[in-house]
Each structure stands twice: as structure tokens, then as C-alpha cells.
PDB file of N, CA and C in Angstrom:
ATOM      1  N   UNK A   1       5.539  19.320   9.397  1.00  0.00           N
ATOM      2  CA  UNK A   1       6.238  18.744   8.254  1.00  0.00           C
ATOM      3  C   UNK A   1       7.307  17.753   8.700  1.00  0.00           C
ATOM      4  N   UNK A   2       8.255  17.906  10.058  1.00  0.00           N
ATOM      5  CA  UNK A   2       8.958  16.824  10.540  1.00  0.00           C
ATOM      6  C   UNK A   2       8.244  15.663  10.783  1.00  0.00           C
ATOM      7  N   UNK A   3       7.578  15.728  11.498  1.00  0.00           N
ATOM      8  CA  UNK A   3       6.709  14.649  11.658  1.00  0.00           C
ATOM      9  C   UNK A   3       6.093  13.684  10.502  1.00  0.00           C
ATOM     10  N   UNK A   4       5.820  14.664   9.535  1.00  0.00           N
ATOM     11  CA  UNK A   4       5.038  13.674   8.417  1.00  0.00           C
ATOM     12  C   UNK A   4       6.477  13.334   7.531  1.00  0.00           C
ATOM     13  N   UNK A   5       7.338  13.476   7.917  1.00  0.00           N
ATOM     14  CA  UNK A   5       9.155  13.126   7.056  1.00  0.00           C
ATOM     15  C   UNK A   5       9.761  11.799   7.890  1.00  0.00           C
ATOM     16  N   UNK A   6       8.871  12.214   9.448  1.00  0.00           N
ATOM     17  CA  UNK A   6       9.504  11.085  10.222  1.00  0.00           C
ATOM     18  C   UNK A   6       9.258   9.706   9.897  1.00  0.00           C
ATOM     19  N   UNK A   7       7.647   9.911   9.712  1.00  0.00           N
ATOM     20  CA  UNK A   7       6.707   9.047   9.366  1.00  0.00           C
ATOM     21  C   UNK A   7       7.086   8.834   8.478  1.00  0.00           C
ATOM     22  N   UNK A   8       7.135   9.005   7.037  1.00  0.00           N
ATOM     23  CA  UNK A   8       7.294   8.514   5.791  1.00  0.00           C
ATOM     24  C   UNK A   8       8.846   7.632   5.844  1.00  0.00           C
ATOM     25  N   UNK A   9       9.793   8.197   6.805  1.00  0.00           N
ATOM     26  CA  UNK A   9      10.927   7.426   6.674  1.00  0.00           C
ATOM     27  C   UNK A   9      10.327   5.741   7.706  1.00  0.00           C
ATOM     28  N   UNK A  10      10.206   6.422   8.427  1.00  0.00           N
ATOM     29  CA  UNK A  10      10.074   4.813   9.138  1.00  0.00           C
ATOM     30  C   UNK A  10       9.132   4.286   8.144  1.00  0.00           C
ATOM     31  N   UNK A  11       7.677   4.657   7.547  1.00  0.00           N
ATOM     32  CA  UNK A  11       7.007   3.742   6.789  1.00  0.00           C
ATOM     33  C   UNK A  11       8.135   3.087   5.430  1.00  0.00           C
ATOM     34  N   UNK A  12       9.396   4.037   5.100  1.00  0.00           N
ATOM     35  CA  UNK A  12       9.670   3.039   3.948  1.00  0.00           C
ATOM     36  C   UNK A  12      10.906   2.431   4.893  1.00  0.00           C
ATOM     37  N   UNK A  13      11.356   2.040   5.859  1.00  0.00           N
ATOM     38  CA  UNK A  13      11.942   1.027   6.336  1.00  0.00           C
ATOM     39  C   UNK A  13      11.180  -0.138   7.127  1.00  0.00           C
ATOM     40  N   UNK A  14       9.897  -0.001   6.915  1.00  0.00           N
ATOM     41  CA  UNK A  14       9.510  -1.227   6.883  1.00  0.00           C
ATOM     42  C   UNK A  14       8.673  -1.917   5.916  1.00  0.00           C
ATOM     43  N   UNK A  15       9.406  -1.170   4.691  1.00  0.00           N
ATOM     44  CA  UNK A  15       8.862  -2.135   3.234  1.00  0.00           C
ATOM     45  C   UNK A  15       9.317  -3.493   3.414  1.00  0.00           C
ATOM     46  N   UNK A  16       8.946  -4.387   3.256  1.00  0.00           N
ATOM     47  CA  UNK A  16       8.596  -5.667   2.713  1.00  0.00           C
ATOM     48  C   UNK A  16       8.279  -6.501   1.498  1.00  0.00           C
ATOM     49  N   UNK A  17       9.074  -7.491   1.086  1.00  0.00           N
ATOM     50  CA  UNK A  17       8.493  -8.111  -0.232  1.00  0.00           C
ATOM     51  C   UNK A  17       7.178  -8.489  -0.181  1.00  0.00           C
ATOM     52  N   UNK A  18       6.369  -8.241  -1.033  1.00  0.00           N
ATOM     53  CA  UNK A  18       4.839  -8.486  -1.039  1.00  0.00           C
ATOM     54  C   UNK A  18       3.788  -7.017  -0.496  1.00  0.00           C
ATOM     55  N   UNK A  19       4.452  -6.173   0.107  1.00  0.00           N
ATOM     56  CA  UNK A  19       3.837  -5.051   0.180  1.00  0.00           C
ATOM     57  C   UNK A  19       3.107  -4.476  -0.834  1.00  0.00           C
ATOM     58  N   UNK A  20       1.692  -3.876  -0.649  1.00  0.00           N
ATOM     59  CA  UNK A  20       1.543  -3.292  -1.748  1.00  0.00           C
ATOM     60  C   UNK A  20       1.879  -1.363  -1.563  1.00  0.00           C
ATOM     61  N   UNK A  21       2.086  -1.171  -2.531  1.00  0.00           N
ATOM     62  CA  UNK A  21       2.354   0.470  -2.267  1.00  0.00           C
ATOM     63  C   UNK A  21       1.634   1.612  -3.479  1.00  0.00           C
ATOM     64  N   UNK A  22       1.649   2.871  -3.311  1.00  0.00           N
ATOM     65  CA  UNK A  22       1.153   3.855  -4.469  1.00  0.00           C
ATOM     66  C   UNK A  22       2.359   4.638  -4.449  1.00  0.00           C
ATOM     67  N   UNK A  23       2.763   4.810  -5.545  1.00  0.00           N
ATOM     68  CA  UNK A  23       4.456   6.036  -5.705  1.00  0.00           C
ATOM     69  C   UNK A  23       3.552   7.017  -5.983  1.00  0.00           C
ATOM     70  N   UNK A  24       4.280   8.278  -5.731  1.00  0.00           N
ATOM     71  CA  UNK A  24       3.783   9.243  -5.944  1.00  0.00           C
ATOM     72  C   UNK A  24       3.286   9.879  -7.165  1.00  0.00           C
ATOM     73  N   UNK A  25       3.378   9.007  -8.310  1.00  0.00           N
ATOM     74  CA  UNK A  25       3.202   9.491  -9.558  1.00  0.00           C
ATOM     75  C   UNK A  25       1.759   8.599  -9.665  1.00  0.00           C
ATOM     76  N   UNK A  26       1.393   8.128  -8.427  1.00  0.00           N
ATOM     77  CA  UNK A  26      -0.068   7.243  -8.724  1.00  0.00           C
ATOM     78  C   UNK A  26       0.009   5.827  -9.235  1.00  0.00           C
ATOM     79  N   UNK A  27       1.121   5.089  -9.434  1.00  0.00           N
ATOM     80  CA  UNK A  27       1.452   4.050  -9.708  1.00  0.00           C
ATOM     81  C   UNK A  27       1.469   2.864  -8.820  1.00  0.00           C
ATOM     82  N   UNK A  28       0.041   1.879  -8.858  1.00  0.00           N
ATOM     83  CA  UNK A  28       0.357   0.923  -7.795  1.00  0.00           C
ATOM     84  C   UNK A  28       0.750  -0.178  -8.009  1.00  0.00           C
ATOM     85  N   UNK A  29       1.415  -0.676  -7.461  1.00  0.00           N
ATOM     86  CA  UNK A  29       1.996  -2.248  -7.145  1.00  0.00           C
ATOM     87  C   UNK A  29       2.358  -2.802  -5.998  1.00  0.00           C
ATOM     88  N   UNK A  30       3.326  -3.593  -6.351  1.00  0.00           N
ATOM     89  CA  UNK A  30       4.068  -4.535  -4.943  1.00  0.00           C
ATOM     90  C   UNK A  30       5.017  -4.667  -5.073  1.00  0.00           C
ATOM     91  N   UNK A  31       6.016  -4.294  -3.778  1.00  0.00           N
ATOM     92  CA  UNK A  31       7.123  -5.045  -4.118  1.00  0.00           C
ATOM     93  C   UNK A  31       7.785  -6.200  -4.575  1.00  0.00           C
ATOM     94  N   UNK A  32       8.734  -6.477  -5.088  1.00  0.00           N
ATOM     95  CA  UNK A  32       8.990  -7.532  -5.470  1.00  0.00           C
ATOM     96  C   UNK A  32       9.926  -8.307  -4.782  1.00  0.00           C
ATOM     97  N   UNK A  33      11.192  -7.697  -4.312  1.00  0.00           N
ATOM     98  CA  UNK A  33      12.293  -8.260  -3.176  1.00  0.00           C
ATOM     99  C   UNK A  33      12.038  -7.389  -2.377  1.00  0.00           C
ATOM    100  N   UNK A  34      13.107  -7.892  -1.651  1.00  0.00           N
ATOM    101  CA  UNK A  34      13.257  -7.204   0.014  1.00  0.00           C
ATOM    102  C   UNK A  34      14.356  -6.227  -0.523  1.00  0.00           C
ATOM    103  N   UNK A  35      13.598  -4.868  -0.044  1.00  0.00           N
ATOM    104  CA  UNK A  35      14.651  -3.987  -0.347  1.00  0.00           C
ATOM    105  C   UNK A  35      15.611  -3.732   0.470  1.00  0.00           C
ATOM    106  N   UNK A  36      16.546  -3.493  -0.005  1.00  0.00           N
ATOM    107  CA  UNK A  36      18.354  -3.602   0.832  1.00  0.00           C
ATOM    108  C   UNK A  36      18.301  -2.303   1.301  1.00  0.00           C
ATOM    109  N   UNK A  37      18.357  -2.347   2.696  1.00  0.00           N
ATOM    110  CA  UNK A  37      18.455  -0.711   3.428  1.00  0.00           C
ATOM    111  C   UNK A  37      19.833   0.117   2.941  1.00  0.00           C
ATOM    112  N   UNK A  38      20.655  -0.153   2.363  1.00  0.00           N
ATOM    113  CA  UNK A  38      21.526   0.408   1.920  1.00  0.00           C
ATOM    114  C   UNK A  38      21.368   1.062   0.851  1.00  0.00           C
ATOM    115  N   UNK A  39      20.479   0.644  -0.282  1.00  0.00           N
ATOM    116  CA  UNK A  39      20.268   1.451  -1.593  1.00  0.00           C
ATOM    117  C   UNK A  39      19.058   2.295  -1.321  1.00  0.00           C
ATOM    118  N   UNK A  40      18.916   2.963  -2.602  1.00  0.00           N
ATOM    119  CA  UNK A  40      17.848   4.293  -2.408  1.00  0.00           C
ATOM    120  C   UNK A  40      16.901   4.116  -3.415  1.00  0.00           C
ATOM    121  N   UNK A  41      16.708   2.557  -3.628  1.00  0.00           N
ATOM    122  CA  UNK A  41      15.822   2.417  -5.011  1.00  0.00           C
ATOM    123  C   UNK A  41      15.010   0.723  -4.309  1.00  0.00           C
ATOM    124  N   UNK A  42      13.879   0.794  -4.936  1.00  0.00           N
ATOM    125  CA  UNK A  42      13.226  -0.884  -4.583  1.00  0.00           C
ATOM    126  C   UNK A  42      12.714  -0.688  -6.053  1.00  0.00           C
ATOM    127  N   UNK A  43      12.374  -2.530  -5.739  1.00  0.00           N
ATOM    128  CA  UNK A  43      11.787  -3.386  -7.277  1.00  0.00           C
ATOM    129  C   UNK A  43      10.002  -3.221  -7.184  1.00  0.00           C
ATOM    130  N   UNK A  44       9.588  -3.004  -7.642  1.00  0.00           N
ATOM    131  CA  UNK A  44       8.119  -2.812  -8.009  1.00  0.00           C
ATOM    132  C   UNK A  44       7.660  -3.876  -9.081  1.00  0.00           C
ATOM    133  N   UNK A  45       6.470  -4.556  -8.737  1.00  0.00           N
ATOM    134  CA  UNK A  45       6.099  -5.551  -9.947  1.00  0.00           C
ATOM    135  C   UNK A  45       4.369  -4.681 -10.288  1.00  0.00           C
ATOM    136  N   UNK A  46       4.244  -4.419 -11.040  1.00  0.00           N
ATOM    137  CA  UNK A  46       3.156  -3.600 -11.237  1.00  0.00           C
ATOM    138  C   UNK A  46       2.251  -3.883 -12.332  1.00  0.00           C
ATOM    139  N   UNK A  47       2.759  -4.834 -12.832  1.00  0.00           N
ATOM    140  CA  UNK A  47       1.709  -5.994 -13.524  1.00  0.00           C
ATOM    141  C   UNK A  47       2.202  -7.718 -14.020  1.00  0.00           C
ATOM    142  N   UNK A  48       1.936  -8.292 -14.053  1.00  0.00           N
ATOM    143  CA  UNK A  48       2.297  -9.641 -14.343  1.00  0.00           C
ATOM    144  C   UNK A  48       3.541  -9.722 -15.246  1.00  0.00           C
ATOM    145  N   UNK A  49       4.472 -10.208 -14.299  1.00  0.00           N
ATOM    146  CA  UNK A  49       6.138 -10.112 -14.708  1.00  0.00           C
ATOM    147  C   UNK A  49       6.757  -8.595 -15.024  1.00  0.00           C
ATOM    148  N   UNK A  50       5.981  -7.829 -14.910  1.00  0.00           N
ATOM    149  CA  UNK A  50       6.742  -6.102 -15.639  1.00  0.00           C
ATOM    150  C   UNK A  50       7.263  -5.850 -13.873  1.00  0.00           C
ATOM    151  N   UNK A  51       8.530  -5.960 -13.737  1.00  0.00           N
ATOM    152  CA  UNK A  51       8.898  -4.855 -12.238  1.00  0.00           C
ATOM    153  C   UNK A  51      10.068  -3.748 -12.430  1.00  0.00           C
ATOM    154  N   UNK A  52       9.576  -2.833 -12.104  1.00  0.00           N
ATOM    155  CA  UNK A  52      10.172  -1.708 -12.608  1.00  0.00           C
ATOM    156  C   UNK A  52      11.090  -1.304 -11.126  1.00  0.00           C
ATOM    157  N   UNK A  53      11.684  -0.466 -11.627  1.00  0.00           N
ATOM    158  CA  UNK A  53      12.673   0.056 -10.470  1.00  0.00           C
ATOM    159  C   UNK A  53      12.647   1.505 -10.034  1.00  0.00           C
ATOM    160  N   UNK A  54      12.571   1.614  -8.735  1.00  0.00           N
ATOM    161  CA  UNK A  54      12.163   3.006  -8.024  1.00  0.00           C
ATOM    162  C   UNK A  54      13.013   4.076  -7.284  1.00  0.00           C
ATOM    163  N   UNK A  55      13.044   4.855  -7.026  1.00  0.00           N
ATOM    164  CA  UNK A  55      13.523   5.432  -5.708  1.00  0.00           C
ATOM    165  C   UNK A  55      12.276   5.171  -4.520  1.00  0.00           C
ATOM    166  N   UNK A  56      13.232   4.824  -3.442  1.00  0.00           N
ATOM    167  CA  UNK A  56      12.390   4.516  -2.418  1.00  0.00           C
ATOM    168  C   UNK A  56      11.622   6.441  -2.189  1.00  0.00           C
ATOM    169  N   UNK A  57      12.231   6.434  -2.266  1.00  0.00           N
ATOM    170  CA  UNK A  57      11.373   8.370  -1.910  1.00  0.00           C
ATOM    171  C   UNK A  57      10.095   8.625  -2.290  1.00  0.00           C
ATOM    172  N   UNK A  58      10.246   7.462  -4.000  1.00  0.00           N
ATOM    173  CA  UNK A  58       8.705   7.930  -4.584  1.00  0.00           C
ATOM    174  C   UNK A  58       7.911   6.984  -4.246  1.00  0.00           C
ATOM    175  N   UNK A  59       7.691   6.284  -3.005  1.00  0.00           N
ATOM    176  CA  UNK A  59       7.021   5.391  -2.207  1.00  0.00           C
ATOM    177  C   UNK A  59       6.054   6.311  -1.232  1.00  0.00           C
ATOM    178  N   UNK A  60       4.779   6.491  -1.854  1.00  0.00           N
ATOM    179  CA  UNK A  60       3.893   7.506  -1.385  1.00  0.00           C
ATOM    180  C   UNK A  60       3.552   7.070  -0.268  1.00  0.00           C
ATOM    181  N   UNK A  61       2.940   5.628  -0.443  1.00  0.00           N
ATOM    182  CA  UNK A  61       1.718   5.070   0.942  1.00  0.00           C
ATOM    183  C   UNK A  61       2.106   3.819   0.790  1.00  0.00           C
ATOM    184  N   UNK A  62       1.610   3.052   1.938  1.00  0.00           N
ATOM    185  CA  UNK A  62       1.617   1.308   1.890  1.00  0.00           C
ATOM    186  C   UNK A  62      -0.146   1.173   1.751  1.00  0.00           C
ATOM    187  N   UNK A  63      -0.501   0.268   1.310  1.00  0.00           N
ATOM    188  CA  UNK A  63      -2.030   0.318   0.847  1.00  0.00           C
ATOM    189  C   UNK A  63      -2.181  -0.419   1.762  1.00  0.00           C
ATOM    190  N   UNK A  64      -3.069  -0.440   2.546  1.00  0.00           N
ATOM    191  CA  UNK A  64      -3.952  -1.136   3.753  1.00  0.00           C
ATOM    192  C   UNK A  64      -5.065  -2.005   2.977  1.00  0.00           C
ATOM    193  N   UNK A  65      -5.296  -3.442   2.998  1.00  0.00           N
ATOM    194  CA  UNK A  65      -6.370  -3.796   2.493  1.00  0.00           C
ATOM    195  C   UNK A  65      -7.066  -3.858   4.163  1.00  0.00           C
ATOM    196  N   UNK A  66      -8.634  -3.439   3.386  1.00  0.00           N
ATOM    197  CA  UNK A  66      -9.570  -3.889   4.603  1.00  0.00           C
ATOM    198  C   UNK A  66      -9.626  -5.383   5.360  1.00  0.00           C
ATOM    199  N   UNK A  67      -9.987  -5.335   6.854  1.00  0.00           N
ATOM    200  CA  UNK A  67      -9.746  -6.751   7.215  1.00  0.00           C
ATOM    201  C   UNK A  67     -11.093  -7.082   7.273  1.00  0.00           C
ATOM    202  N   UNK A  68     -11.539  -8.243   7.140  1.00  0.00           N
ATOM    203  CA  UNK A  68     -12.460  -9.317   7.124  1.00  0.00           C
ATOM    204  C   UNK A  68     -13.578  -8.513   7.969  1.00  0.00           C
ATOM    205  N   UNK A  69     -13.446  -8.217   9.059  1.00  0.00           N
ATOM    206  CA  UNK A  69     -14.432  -7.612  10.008  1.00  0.00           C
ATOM    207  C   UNK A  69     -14.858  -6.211   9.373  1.00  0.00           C
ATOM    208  N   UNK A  70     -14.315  -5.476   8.938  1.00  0.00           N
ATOM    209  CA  UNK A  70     -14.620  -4.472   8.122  1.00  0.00           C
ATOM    210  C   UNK A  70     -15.359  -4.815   6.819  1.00  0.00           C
ATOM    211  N   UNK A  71     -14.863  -5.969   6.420  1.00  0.00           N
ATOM    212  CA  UNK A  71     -16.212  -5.808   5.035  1.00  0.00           C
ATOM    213  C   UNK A  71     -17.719  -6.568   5.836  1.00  0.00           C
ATOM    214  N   UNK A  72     -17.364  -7.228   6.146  1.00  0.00           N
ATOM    215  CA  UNK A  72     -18.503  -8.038   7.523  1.00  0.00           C
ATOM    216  C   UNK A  72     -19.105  -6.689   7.442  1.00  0.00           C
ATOM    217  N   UNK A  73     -18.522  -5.440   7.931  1.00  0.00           N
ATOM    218  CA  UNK A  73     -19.460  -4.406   8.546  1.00  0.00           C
ATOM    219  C   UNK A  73     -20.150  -3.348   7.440  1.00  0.00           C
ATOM    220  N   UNK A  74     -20.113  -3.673   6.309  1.00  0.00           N
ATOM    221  CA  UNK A  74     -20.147  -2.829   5.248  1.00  0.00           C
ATOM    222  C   UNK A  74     -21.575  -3.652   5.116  1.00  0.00           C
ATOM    223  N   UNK A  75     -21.238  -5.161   4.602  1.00  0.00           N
ATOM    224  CA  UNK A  75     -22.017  -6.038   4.332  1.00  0.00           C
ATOM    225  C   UNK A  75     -23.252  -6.218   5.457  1.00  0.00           C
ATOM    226  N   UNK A  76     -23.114  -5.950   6.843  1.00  0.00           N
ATOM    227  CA  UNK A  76     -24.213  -5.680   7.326  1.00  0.00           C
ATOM    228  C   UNK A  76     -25.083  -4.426   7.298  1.00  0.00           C
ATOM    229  N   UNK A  77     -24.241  -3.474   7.183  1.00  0.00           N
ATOM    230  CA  UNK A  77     -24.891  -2.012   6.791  1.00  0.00           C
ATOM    231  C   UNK A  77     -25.770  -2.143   5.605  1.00  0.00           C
ATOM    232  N   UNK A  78     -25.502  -2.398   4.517  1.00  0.00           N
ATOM    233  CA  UNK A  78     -25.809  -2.519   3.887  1.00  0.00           C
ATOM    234  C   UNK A  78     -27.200  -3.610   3.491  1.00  0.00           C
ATOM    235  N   UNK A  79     -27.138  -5.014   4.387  1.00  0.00           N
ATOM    236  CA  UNK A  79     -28.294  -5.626   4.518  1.00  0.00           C
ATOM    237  C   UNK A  79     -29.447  -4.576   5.168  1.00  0.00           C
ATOM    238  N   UNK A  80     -28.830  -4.106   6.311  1.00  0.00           N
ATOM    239  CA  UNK A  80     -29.923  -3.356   7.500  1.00  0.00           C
ATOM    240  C   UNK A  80     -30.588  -2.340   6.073  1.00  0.00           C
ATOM    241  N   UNK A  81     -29.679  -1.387   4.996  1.00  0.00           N
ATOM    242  CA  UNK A  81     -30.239  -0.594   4.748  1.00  0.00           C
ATOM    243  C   UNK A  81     -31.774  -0.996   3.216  1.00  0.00           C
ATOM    244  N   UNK A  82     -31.395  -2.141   2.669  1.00  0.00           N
ATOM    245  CA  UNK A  82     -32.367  -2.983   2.011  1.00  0.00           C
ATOM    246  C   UNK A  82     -33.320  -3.171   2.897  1.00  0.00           C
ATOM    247  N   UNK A  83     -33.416  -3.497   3.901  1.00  0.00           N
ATOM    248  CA  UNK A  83     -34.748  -3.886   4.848  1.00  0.00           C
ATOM    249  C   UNK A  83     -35.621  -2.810   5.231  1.00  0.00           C
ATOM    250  N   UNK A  84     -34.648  -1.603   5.460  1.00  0.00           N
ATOM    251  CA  UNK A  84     -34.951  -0.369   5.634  1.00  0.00           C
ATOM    252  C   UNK A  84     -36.101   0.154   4.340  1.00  0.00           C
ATOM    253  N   UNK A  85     -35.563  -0.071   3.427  1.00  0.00           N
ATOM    254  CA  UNK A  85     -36.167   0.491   2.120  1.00  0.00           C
ATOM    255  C   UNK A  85     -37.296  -0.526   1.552  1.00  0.00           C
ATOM    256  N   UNK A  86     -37.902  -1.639   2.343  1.00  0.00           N
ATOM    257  CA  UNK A  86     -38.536  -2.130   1.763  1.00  0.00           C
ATOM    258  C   UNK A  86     -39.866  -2.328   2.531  1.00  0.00           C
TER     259      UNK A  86
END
């Protein structure tokens, strides 16, 4: 449990404006500014102009989008398995 507290603190000190994130209530968006290491809250924009305001605490995950080579590899799996079936 330290470990996954350690982790979660360093992951929210390196939030970033433009990050995307999931709060723990399942709510995704992006940040909107750079959050000030001094406060205990960031800006969330979570749909076109709506940004709501958080506690950094309820900052579940940073969302990883897949990189380019990873859909490449989906997209070849997926050719191989059409050829397969035909």
C-alpha cells in the first residue's frame, strides 16, 4: 500500500496542462492549467469550455494513449487474422 501511495503521489506531481486523466469517480478529462504544487485542487476541462475544479487526490490515473507502433500492431494482427479466415 506504500508503494502504490508513493506512486500515486509522484504520478500527481507530474500533472501537466494538457494531460489527460480519470478521477476516481470515473470522470475523464484534461487538465486545463498547470497545476500550482502548492494547492490541493487542479482545473479539469471535461467537455468543451465546462472545467471543473478538483482535489488533486481524486486524480485516479493519467490515461496513456497508444503510440503509433502499437496500433500498427493491432492493425497487422488483425490483417494476418482476415487472411487466416479466408
Amino acid at each position: 500500500q506504500q508503494k502504490k501511495a508513493k506512486e500515486h503521489g509522484a504520478m500527481l506531481e507530474e500533472l501537466n496542462k494538457n494531460d489527460k486523466i480519470i478521477t476516481g469517480s470515473g470522470i475523464y478529462g484534461k487538465i486545463d492549467q498547470k497545476p500550482d504544487p502548492t494547492e490541493d485542487f487542479v482545473f479539469v476541462e471535461i467537455a468543451d469550455k465546462t472545467v471543473i475544479k478538483i482535489l488533486k487526490s481524486q486524480v485516479s490515473e493519467m490515461v496513456k494513449l497508444p503510440s503509433k507502433k502499437t496500433k500498427e500492431d493491432k492493425k497487422e494482427k488483425n490483417d494476418k487474422k482476415e487472411k487466416e479466415t479466408k
